[in-house]
Protein backbone atom coordinates (compact mmCIF):
# COMPACT_ATOMS: atom_id res chain seq x y z
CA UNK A 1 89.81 72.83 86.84
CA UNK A 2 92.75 74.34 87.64
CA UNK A 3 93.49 76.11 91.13
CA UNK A 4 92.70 80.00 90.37
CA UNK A 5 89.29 79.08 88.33
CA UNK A 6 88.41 76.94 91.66
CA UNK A 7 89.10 79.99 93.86
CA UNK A 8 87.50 82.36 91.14
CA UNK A 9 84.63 80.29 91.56
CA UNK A 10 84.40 80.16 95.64
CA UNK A 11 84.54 83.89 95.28
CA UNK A 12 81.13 84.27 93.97
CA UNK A 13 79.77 83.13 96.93
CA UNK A 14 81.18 85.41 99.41
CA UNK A 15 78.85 87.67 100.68
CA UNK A 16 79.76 91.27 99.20
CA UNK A 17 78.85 92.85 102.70
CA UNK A 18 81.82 91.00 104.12
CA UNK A 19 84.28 91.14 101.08
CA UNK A 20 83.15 93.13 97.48
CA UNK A 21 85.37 91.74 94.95
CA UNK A 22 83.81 93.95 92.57
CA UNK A 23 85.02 96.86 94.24
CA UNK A 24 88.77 97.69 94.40
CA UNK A 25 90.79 97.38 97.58
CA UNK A 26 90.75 100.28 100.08
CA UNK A 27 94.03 102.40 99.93
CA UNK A 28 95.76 102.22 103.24
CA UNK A 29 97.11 105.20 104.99
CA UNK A 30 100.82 105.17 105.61
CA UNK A 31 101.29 104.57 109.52
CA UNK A 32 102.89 107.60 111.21
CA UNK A 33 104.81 106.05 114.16
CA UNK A 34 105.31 102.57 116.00
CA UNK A 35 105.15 101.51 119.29
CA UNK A 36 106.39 99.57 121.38
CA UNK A 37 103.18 96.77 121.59
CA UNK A 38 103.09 96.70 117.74
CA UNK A 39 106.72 96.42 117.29
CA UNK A 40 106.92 93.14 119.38
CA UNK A 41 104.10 91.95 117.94
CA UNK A 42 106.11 92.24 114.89
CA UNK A 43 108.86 90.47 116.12
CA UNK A 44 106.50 87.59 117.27
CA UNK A 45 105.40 87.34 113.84
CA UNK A 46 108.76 87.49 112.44
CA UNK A 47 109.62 84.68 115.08
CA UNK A 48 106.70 81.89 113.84
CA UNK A 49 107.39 82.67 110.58
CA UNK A 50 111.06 81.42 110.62
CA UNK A 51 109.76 78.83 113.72
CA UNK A 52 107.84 77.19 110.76
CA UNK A 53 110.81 77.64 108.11
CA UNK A 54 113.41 76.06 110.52
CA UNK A 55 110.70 73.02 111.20
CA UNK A 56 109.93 72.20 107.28
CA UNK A 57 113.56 72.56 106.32
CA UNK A 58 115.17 70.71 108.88
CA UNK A 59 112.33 67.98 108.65
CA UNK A 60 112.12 67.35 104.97
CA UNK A 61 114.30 65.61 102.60
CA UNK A 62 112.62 66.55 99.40
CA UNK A 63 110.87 70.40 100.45
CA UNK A 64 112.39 73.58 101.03
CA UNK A 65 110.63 76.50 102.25
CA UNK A 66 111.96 79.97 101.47
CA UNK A 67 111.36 83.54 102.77
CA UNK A 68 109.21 85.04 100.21
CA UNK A 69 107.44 87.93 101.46
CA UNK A 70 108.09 91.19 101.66
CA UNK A 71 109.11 92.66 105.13
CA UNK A 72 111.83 95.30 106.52
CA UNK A 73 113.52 95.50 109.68
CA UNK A 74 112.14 99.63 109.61
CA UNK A 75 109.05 101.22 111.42
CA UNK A 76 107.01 103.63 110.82
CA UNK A 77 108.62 107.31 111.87
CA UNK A 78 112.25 105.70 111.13
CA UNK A 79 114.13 107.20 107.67
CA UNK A 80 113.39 105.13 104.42
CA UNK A 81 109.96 103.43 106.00
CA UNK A 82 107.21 105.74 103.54
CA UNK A 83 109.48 104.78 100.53
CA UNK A 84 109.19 101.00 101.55
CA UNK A 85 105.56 101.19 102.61
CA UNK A 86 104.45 103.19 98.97
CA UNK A 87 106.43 100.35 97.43
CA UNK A 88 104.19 97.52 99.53
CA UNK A 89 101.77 99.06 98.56
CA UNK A 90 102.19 99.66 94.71
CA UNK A 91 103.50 95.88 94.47
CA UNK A 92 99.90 94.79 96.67
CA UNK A 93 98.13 95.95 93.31
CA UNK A 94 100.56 94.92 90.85
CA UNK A 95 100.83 91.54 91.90
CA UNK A 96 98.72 91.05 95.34
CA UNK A 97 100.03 90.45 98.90
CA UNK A 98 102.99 87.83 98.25
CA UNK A 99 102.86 84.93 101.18
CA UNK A 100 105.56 85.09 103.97
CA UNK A 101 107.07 81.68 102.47
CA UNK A 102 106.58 79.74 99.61
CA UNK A 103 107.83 75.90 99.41
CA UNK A 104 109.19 74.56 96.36
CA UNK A 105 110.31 70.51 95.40
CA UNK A 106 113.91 70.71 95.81
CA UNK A 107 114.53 70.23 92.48
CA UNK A 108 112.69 73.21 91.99
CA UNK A 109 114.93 75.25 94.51
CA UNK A 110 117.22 77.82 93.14
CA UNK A 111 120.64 78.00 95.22
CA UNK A 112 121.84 80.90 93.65
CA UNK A 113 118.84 82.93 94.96
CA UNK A 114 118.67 81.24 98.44
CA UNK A 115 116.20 81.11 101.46
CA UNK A 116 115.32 84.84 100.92
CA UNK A 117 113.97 85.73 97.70
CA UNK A 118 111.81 88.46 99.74
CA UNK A 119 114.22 91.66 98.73
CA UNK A 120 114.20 90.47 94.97
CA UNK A 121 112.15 92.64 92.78
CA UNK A 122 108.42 90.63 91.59
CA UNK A 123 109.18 90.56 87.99
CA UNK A 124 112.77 89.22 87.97
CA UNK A 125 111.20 85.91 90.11
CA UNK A 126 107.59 85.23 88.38
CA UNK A 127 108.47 81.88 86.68
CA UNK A 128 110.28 81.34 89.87
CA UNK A 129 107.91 81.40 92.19
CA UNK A 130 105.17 79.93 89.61
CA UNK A 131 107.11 76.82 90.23
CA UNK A 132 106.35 76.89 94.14
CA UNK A 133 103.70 73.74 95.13
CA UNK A 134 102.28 76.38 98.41
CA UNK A 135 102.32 79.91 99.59
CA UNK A 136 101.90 80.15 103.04
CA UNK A 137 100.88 83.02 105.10
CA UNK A 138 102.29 82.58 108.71
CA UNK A 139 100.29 84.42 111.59
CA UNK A 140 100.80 84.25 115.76
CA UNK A 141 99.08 83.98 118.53
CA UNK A 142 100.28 85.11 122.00
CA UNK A 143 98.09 81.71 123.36
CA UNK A 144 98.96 78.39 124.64
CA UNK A 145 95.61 77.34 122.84
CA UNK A 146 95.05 74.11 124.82
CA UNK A 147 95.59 75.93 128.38
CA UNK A 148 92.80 78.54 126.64
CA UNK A 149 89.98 75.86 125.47
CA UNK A 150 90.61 74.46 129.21
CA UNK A 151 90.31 77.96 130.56
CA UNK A 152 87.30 78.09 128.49
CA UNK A 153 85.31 75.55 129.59
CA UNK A 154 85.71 76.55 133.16
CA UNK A 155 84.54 80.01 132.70
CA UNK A 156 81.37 78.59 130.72
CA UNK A 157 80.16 76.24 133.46
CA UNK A 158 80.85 78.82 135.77
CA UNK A 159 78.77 81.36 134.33
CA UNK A 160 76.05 79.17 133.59
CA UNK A 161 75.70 77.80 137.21
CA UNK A 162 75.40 81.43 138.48
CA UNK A 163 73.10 82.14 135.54
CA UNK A 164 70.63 79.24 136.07
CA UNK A 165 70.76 79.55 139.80
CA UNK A 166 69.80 83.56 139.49
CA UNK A 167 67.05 82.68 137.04
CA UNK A 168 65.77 79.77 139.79
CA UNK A 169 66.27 82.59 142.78
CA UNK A 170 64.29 85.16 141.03
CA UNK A 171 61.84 83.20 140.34
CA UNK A 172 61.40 81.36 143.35
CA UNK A 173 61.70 84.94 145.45
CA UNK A 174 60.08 87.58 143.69
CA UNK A 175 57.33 85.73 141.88
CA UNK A 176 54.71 87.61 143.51
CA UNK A 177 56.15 90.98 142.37
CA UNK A 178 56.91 89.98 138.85
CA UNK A 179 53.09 88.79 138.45
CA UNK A 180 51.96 92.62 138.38
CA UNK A 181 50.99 93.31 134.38
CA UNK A 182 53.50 95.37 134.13
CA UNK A 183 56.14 93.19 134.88
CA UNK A 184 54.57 89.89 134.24
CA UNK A 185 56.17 89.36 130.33
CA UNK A 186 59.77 88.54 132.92
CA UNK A 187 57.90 85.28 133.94
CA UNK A 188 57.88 83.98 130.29
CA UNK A 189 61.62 85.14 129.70
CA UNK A 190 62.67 83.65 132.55
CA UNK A 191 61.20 80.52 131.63
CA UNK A 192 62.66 80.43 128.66
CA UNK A 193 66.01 80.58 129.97
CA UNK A 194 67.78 77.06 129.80
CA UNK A 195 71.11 75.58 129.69
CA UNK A 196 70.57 75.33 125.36
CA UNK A 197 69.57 79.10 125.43
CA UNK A 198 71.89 80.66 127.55
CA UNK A 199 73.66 80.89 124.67
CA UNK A 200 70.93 83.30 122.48
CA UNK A 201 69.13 84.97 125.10
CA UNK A 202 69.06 88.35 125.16
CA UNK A 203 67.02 91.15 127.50
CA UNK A 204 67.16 94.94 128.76
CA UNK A 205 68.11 94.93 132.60
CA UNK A 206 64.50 96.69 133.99
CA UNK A 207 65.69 99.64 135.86
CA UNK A 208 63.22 99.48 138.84
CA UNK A 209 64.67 102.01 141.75
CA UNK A 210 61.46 102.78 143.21
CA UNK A 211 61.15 100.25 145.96
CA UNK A 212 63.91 98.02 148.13
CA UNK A 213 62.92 94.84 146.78
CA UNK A 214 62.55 95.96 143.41
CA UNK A 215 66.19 97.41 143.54
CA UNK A 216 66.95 94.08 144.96
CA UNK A 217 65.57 92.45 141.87
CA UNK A 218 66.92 95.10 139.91
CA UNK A 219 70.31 93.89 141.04
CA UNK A 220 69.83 90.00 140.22
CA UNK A 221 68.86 90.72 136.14
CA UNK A 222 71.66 92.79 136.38
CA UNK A 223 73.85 89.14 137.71
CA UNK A 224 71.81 87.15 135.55
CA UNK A 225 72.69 89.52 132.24
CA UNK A 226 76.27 89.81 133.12
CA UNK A 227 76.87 86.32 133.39
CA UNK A 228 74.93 85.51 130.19
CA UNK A 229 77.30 87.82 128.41
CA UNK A 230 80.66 86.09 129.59
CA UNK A 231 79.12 82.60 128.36
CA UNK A 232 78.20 84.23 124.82
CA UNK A 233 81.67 85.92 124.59
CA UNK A 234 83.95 84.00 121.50
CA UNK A 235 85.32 80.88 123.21
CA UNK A 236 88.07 80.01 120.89
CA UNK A 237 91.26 80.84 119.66
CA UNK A 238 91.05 81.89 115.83
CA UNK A 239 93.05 81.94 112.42
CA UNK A 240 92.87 85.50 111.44
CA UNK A 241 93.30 86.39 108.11
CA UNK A 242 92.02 90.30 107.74
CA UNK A 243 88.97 91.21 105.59
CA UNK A 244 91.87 94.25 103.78
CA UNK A 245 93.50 91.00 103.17
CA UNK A 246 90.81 88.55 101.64
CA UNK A 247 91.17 90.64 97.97
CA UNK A 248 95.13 90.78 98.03
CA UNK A 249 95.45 87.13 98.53
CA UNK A 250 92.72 86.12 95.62
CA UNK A 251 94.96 88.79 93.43
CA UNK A 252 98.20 87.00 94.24
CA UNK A 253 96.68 83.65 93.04
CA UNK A 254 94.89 85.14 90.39
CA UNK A 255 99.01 86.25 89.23
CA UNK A 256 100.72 82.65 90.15
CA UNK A 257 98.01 79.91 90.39
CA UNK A 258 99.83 78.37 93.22
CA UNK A 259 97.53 77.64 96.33
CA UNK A 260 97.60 79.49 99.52
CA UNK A 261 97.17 78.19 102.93
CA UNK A 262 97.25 80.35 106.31
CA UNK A 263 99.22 79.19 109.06
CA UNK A 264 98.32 80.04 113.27
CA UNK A 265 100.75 79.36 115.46
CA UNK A 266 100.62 79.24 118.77
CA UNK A 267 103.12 78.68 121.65
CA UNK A 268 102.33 75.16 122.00
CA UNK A 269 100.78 74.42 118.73
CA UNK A 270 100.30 75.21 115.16
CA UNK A 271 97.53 74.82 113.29
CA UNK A 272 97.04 75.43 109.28
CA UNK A 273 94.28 76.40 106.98
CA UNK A 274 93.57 76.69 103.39
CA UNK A 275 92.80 79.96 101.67
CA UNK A 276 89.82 77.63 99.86
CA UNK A 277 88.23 76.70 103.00
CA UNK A 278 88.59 80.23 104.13
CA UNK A 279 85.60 81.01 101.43
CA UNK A 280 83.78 78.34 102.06
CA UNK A 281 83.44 78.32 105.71
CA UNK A 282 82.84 82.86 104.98
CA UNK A 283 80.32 82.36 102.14
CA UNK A 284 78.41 79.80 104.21
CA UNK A 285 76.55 82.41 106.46
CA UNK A 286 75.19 79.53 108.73
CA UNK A 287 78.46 79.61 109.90
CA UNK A 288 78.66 83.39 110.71
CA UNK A 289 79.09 83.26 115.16
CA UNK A 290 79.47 79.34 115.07
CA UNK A 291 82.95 78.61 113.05
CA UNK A 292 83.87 82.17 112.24
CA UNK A 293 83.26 85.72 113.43
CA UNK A 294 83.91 89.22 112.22
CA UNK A 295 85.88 91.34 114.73
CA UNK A 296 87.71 94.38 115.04
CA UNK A 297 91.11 93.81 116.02
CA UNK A 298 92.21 96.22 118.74
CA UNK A 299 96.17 94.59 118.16
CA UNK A 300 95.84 95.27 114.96
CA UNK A 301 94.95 98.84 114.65
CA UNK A 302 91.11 98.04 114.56
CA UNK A 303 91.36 96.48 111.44
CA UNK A 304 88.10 94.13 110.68
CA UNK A 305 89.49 90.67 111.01
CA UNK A 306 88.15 87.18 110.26
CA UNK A 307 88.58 84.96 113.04
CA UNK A 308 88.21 81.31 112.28
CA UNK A 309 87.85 78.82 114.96
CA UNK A 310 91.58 77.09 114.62
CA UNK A 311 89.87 73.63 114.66
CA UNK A 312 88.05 74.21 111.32
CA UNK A 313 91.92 73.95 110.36
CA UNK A 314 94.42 70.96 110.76
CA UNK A 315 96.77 70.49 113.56
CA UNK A 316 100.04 70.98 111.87
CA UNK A 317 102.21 70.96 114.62
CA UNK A 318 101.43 68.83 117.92
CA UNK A 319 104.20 70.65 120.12
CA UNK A 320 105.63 73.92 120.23
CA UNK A 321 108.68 74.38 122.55
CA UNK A 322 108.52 78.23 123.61
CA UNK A 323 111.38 80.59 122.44
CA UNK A 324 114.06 82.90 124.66
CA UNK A 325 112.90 86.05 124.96
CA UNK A 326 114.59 89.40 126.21
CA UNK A 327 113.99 93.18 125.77
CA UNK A 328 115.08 95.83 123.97
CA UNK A 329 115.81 99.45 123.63
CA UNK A 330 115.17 100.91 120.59
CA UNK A 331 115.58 104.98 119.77
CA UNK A 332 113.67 106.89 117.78
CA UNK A 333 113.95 110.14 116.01
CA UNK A 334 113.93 112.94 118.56
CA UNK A 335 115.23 110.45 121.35
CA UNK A 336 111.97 109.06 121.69
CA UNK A 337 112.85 105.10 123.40
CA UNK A 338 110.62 101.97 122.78
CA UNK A 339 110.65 99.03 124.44
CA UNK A 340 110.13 95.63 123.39
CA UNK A 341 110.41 92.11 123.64
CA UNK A 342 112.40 89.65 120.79
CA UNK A 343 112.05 85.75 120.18
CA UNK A 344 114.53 83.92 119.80
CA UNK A 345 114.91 79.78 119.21
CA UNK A 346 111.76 77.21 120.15
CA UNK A 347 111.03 74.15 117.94
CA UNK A 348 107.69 73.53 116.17
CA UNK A 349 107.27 69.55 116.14
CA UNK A 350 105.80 68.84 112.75
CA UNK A 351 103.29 66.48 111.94
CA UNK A 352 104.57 65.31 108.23
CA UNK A 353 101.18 63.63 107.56
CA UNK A 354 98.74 66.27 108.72
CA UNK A 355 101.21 68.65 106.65
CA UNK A 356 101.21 66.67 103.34
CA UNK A 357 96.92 66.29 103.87
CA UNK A 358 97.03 70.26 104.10
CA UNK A 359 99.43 70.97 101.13
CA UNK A 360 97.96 68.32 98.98
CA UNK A 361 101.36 66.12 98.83
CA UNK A 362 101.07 62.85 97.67
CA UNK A 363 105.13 62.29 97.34
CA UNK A 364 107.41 61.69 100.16
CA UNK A 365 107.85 64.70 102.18
């Protein structure tokens, strides 16, 4: 079977209420004007994109990764940015969404056309980039992802200590009032409030004003609820690819059969995924708030995002060493001024076998 029939296939079982492929993609509205929080996280993503180019080309002897897709130094209220953005857009449908890099066998490599093929019009490069063994989508994270899962785990057995020892004080204080009828069905919630189901549980906060104790009470399931909802909030860092993005990818294989892989980095690590798992791990709705969740993006102008659970994934890097960074001014029409922050340098320490597992390479690397 070759790749696109395998991804055709994985399609099927997506659930439509997360990604339709029967329906057509939804046309985006042409952004009106940057600022200064998107534009450096643009630069951060223009930074791990070439962190990962510098790592596989200065690491392999046989590999050569090249700057494939398309991007433009302009932002939105800037001259010349609708004419690029209708173009993105008309090529998304033509084509699909092309991969920020795409890695070729060296003998594959053209010279002539360089590390940058992402100016060159789609259809004079087609057989070209047929010829590529991986397309790789490159996204960042502003994380040190092991300080995080450590930061993680501190907050969770923090919140459940106060949780279980609110549950054991209401209980063990205000039995007597919670054993009127009316308030009686708290007993068996309470009790079913453990370490395991801190995790599920759920309740409305009463709302009882009309005595001191009862206020008093009132103000403990108020504790108890608040800390049960900072132990149920996501506790890892995530490979995002967005939903918008789930039917331009499948269209891009669907054009060049070459497999697709999503790439997180982080500022200490990087961790990789493929495009293939990405439909497994979605269509598999037992793994819908365990592996993956479905999130509005608030850095990402609300867009609905998957977020994967970057351990589903393969460590691809093992060590990250942070960039330079500085500000800048930039000014826009009317002398409006932005400012934000550039990346420069850092070194992403490759792990060649975790790499070749990912990309499927059984040569040298």
């Amino acid at each position: 079977m070759i790749y696109f029939d395998k991804i055709r296939e994985l399609t099927k079982g997506v659930p439509a209420e997360l990604v339709d492929f029967s329906q057509p993609r939804d046309l985006a509205r042409t952004p009106t004007q940057a600022s200064s929080n998107f534009i450096t996280n643009k630069e951060q993503g223009d930074w791990a994109e070439n962190l990962v180019t510098r790592a596989i080309n200065e690491t392999s002897n046989n590999y050569v990764a090249v700057k494939y897709g398309k991007s433009d130094n302009l932002v939105a209220g800037e001259e010349g940015f609708d004419a690029f953005y209708q173009e993105f857009q008309n090529e998304l449908d033509t084509i699909g969404k092309r991969p920020d890099l795409l890695i070729f066998k060296k003998d594959d490599f053209i010279e002539n056309l360089g590390y940058d093929i992402s100016h060159i019009p789609h259809d004079k490069i087609t057989d070209y980039v047929k010829k590529a063994v991986a397309g790789i989508e490159v996204r960042s994270s502003a994380f040190l992802i092991d300080r995080y899962e450590e930061a993680m785990q501190i907050r969770t057995k923090r919140f459940s200590q106060i949780a279980l020892e609110t549950k054991n004080k209401i209980l063990a204080e205000y039995a007597d009032i919670l054993s009127h009828p009316s308030r009686e069905n708290y007993i068996d919630l309470l009790n079913g409030i453990t370490e395991k189901t801190l995790s599920v549980t759920d309740f409305k906060v009463p709302g009882w004003r009309s005595s001191e104790q009862l206020i008093q009470l009132n103000e403990l399931f108020k504790q108890l609820k608040s800390a049960i909802k900072e132990i149920q909030k996501r506790d890892y860092l995530s490979i995002t690819p967005k939903v918008e993005d789930i039917k331009v990818v499948y269209k891009w294989i669907e054009t060049f059969n070459v497999p697709h892989f999503y790439f997180q980095v982080f500022f200490d690590k990087v961790y990789g995924i493929s495009f293939e798992q990405i439909l497994q791990i979605i269509s598999n709705s037992d793994n819908d708030g365990v592996i993956f969740s479905v999130e509005s993006d608030t850095k990402n102008q609300n867009k609905t995002t998957i977020k994967i659970n970057s351990k589903s994934g393969i460590e691809i890097a093992s060590k990250v060493d942070e960039p330079l960074h500085e500000s800048v001014r930039k000014e826009m029409d009317r002398g409006r001024l932005l400012f934000y922050v550039t990346f420069k340098g850092g070194t992403a320490y490759l792990d060649i076998d975790n790499l070749k597992t990912i990309l499927n390479i059984k040569t040298d690397f």
